[in-house]
N, C-alpha and C. Protein backbone atom coordinates (compact mmCIF):
# COMPACT_ATOMS: atom_id res chain seq x y z
N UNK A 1 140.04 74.21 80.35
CA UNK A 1 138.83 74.59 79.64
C UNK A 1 137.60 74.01 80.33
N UNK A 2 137.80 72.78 80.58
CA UNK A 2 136.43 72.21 81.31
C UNK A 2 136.25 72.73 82.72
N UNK A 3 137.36 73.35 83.25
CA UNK A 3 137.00 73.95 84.67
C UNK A 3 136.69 75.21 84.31
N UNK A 4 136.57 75.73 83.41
CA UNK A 4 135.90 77.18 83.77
C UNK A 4 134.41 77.04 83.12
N UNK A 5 134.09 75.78 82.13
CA UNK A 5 132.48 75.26 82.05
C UNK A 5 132.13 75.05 83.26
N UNK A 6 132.52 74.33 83.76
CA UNK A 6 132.16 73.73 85.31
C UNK A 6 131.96 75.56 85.96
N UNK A 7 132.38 76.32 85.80
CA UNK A 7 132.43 77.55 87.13
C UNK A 7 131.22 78.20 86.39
N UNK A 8 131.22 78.50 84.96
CA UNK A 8 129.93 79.14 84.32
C UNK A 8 128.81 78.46 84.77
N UNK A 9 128.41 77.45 84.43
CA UNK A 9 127.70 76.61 84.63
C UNK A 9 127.08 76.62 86.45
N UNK A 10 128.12 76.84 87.67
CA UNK A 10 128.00 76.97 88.67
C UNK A 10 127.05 78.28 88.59
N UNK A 11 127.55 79.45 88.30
CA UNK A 11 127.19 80.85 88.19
C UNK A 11 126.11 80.86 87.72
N UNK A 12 125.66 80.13 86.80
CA UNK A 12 124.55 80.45 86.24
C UNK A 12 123.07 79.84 87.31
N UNK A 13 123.57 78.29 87.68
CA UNK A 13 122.86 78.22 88.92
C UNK A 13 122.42 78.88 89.76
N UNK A 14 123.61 79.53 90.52
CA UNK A 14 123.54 80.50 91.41
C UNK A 14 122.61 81.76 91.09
N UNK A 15 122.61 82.42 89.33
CA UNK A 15 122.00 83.46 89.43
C UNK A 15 120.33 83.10 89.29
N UNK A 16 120.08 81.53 88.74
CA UNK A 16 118.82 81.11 89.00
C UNK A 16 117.90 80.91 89.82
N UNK A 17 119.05 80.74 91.01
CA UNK A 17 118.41 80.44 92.46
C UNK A 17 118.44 81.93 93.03
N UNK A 18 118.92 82.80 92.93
CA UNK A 18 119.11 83.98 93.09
C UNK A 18 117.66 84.86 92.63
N UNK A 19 117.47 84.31 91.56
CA UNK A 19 116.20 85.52 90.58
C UNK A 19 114.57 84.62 91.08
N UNK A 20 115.32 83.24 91.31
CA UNK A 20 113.63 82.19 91.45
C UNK A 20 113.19 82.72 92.88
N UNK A 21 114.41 82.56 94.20
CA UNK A 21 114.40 83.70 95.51
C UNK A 21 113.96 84.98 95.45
N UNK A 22 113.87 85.96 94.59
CA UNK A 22 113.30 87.10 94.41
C UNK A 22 112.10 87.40 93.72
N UNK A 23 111.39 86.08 92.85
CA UNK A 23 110.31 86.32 92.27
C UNK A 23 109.27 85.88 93.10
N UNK A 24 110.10 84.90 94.22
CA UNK A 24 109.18 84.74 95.29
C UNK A 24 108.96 85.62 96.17
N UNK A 25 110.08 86.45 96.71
CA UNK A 25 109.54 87.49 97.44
C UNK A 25 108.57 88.46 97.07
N UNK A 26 109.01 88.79 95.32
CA UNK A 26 108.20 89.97 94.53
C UNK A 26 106.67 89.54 95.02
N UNK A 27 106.33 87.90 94.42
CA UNK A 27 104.97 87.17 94.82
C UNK A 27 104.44 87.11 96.01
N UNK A 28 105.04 87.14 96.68
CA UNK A 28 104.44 87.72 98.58
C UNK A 28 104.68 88.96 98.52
N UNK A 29 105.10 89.88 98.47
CA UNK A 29 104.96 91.53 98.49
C UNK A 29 103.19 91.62 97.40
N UNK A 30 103.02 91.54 96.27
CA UNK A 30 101.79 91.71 95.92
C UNK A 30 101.27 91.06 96.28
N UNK A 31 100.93 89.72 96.73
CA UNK A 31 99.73 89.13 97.40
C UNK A 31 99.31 90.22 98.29
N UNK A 32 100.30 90.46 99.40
CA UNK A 32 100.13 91.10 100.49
C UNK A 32 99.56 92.51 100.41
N UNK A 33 99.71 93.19 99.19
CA UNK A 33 99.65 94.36 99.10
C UNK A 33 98.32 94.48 98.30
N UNK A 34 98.02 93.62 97.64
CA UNK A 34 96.52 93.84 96.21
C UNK A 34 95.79 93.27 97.06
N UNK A 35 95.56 91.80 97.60
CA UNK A 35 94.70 90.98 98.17
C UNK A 35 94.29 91.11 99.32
N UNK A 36 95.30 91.82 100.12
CA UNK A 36 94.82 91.93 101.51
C UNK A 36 94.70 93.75 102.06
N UNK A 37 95.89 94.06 101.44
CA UNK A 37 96.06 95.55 101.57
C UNK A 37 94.86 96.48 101.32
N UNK A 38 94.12 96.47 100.42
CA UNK A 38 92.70 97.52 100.33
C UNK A 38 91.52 96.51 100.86
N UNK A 39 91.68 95.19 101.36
CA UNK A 39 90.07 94.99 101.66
C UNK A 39 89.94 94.29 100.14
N UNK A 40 90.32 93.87 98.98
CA UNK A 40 89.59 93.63 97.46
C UNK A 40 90.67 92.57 96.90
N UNK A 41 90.20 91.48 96.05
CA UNK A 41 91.12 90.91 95.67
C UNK A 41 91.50 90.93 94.43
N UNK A 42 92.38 91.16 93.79
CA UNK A 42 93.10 91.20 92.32
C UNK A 42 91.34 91.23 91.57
N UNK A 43 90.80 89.92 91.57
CA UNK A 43 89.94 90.06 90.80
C UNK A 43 88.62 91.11 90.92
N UNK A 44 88.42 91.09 92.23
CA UNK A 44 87.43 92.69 92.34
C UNK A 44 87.47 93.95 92.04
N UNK A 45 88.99 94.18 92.20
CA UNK A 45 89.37 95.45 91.70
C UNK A 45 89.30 95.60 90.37
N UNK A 46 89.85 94.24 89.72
CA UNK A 46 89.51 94.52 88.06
C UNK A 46 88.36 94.48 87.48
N UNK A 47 87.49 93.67 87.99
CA UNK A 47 85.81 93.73 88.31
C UNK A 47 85.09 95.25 88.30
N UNK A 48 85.80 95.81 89.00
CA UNK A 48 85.24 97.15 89.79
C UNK A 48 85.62 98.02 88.70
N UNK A 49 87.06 97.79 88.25
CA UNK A 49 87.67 99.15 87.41
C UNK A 49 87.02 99.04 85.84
N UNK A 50 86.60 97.63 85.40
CA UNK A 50 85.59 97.09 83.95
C UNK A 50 84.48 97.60 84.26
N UNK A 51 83.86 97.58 84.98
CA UNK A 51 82.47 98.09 85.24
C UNK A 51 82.13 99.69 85.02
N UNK A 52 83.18 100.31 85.45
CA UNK A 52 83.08 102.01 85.49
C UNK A 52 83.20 102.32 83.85
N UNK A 53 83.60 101.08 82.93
CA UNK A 53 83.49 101.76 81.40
C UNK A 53 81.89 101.00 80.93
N UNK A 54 81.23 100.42 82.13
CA UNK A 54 80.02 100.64 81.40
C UNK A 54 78.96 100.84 82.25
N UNK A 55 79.11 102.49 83.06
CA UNK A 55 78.34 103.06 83.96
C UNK A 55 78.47 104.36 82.92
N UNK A 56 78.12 105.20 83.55
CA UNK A 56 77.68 106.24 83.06
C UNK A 56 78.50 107.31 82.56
N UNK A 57 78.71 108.63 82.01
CA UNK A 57 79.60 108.96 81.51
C UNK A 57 80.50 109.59 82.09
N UNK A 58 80.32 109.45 83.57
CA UNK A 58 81.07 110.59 84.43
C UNK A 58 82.09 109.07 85.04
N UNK A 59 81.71 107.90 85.04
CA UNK A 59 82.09 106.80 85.14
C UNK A 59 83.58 106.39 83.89
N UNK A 60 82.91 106.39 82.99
CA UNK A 60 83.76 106.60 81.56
C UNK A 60 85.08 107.15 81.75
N UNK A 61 84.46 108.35 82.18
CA UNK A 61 85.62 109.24 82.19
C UNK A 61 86.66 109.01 83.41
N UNK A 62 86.22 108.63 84.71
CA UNK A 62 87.08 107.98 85.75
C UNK A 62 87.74 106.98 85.07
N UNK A 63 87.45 105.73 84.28
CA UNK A 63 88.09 104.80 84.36
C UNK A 63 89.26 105.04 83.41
N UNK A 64 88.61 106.21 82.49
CA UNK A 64 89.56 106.83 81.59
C UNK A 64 91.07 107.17 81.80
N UNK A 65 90.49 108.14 83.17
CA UNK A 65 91.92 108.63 83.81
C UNK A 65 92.51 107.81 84.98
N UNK A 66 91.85 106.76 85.26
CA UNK A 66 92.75 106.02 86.00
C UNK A 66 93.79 105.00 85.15
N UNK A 67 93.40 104.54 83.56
CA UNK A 67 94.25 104.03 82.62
C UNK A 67 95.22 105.43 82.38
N UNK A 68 95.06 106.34 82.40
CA UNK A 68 96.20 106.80 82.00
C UNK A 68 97.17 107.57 83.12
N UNK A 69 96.52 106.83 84.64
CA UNK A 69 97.44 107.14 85.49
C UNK A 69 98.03 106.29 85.56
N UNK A 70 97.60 105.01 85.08
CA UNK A 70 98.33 103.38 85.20
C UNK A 70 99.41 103.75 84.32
N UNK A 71 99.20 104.22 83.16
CA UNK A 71 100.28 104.19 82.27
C UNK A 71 101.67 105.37 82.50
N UNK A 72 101.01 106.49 83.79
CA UNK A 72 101.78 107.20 83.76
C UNK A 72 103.07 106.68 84.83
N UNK A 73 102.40 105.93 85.61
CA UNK A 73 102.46 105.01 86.71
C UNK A 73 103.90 103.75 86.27
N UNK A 74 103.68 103.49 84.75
CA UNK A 74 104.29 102.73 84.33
C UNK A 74 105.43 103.18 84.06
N UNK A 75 105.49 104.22 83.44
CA UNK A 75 106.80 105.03 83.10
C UNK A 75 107.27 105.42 84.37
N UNK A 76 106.92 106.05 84.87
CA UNK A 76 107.85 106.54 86.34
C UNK A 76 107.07 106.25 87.65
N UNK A 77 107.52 105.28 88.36
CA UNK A 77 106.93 104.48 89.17
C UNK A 77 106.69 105.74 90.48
N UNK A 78 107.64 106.60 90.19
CA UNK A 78 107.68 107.88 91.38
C UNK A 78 106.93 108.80 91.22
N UNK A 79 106.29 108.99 89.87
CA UNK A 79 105.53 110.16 89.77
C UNK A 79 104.32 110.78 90.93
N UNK A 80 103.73 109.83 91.29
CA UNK A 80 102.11 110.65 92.16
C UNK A 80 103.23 111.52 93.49
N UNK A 81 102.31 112.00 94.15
CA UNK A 81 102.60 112.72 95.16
C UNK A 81 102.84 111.45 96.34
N UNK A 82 104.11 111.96 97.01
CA UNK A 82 104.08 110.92 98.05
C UNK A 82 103.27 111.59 99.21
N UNK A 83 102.66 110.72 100.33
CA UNK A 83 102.04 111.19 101.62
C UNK A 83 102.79 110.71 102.81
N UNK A 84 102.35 112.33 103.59
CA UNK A 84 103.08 111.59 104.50
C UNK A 84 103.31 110.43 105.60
N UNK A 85 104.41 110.10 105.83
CA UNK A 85 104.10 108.46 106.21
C UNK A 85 103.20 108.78 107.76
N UNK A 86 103.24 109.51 108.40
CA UNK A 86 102.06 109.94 109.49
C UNK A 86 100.83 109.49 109.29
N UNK A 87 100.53 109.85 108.30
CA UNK A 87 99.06 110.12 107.84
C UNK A 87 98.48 108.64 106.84
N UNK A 88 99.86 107.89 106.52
CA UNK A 88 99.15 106.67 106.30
C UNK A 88 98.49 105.54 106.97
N UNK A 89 97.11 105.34 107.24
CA UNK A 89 96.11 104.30 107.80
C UNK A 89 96.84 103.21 108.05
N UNK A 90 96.68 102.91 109.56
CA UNK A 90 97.29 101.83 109.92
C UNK A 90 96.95 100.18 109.26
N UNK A 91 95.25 100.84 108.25
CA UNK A 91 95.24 99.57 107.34
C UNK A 91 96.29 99.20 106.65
N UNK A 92 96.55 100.20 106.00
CA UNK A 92 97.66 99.79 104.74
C UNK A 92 99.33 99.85 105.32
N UNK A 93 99.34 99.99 106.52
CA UNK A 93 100.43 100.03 106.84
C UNK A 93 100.72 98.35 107.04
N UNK A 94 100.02 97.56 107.93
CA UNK A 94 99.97 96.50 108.29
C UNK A 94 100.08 95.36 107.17
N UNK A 95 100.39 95.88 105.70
CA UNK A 95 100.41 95.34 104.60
C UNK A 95 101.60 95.67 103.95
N UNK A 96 102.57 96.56 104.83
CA UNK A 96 104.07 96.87 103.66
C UNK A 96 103.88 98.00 103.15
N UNK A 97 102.81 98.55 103.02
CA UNK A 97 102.52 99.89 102.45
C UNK A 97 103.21 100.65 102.68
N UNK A 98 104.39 101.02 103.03
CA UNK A 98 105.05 102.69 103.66
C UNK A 98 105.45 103.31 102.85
N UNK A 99 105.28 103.00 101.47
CA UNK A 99 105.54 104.33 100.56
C UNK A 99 104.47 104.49 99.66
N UNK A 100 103.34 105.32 100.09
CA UNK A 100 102.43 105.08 100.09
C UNK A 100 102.33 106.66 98.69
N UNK A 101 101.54 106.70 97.71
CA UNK A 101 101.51 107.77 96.73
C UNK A 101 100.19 108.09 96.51
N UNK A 102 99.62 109.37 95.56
CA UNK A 102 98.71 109.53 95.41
C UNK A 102 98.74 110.06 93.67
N UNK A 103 97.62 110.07 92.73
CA UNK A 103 97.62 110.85 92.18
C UNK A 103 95.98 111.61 92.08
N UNK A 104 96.27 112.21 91.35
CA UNK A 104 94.99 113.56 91.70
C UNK A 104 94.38 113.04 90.31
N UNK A 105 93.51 112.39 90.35
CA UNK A 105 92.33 111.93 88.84
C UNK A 105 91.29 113.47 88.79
N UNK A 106 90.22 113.86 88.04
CA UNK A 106 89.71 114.84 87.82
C UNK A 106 88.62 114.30 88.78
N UNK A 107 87.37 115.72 88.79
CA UNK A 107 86.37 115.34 89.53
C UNK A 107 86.69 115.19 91.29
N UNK A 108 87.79 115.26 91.60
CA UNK A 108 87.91 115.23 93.26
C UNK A 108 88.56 113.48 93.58
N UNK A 109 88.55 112.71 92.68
CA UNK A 109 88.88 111.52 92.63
C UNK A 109 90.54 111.40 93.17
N UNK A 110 90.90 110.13 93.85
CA UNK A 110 92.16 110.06 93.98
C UNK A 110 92.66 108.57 93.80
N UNK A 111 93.81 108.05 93.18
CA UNK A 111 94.31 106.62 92.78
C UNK A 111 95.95 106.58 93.83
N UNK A 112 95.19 105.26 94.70
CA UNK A 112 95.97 105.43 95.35
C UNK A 112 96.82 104.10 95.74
N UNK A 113 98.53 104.12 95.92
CA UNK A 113 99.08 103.18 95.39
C UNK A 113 101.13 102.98 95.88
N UNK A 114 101.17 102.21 96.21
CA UNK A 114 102.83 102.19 97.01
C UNK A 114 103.49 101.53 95.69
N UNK A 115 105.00 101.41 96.63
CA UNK A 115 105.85 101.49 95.50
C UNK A 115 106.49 100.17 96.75
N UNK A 116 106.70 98.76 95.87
CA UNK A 116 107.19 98.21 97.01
C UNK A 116 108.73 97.50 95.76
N UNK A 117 109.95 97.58 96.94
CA UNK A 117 110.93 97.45 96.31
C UNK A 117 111.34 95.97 96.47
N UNK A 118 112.18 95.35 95.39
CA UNK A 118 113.13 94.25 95.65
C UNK A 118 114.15 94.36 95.47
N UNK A 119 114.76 93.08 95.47
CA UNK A 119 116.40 94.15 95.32
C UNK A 119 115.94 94.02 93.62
N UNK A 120 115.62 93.41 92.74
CA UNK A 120 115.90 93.57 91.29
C UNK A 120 115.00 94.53 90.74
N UNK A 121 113.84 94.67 91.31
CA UNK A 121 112.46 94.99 90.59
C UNK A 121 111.95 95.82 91.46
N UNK A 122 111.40 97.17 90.77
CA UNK A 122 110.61 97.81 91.42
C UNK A 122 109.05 97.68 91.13
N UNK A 123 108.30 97.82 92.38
CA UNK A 123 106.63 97.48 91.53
C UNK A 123 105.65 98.37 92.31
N UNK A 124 104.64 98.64 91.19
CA UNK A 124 104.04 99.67 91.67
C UNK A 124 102.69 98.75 92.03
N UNK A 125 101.52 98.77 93.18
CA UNK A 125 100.76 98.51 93.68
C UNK A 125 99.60 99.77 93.43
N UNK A 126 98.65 99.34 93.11
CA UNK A 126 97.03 100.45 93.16
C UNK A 126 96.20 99.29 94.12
N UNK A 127 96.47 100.26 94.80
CA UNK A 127 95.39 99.93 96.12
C UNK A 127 93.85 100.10 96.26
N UNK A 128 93.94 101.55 95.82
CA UNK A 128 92.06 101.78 95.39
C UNK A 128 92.27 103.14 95.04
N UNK A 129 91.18 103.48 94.35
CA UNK A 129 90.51 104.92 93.69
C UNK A 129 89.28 105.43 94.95
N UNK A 130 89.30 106.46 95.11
CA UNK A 130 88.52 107.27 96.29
C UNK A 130 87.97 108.24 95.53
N UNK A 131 87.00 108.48 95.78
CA UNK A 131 86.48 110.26 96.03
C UNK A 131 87.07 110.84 97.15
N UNK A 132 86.83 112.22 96.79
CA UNK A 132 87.36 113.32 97.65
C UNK A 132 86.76 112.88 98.95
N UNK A 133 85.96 112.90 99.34
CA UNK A 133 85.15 112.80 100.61
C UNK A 133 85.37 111.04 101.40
N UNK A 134 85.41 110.20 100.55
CA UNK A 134 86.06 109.08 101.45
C UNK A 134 87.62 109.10 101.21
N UNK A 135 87.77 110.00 100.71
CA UNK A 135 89.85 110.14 100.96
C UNK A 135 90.00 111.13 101.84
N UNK A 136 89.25 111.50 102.20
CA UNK A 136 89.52 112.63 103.96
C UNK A 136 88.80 111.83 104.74
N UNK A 137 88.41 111.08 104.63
CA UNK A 137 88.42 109.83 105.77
C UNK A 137 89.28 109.00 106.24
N UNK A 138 89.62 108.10 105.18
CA UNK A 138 90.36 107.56 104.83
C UNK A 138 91.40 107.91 105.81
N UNK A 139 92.41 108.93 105.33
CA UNK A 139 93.09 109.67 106.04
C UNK A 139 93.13 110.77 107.21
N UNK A 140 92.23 110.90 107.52
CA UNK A 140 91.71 112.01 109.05
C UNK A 140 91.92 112.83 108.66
N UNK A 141 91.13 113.99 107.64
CA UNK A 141 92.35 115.14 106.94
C UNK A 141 90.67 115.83 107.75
């Protein structure tokens, strides 16, 4: 009886050191991807995305539909359109970015955002929101 406490007890270690090893990787994959990946850091972007609900009403309405791309975002981490990996900017490449997505906000707007994997956890990254005209830059379209 006390040797198979002793083996649980082992196991459970093991799956601690196992999950504490992967929350560290998860924690370097988003550093790398929010902080350095668009140019903005965690806190600018949220800076940036608070501000558009108290600009004007065409503002409103962006920040509107970028919460409910977040949320769509949440449910199925696969949903936006993927791009092709060609055409993704060697900025965001140089950051882990290679599965790189889009979704189509109203107004010509685009929210744009990878999918970076661990082995336990999948996580979705928003990189930045564009207009039409600096997202054909962006990308050489």
């Amino acid at each position: 009886m006390k040797w198979a406490v002793v083996q649980k007890k082992e196991r459970d270690f093991e799956d601690t050191l196992r999950e504490r090893e992967q929350k560290q990787a998860l924690k370097g994959l988003l550093w790398k991807a929010v902080v350095q990946g668009a140019g903005l850091s965690v806190l600018a972007l949220l800076t940036a995305f608070q501000k558009l609900g108290h600009g004007t009403t065409e503002d409103k309405e962006l920040q509107s539909a970028i919460s409910r791309a977040m949320d769509a975002i949440q449910e199925n981490a696969w949903r936006g359109i993927q791009l092709l990996k060609r055409l993704i900017p060697r900025k965001y490449k140089t950051y882990g970015a290679e599965n790189l997505r889009k979704i189509n906000l109203p107004n010509g707007w685009r929210l744009i955002y990878f999918i970076g994997k661990n082995e336990a956890v999948t996580v979705s990254t928003i990189l930045e929101w564009l207009d039409h005209k600096n997202y054909e830059r962006r990308f050489k379209y």
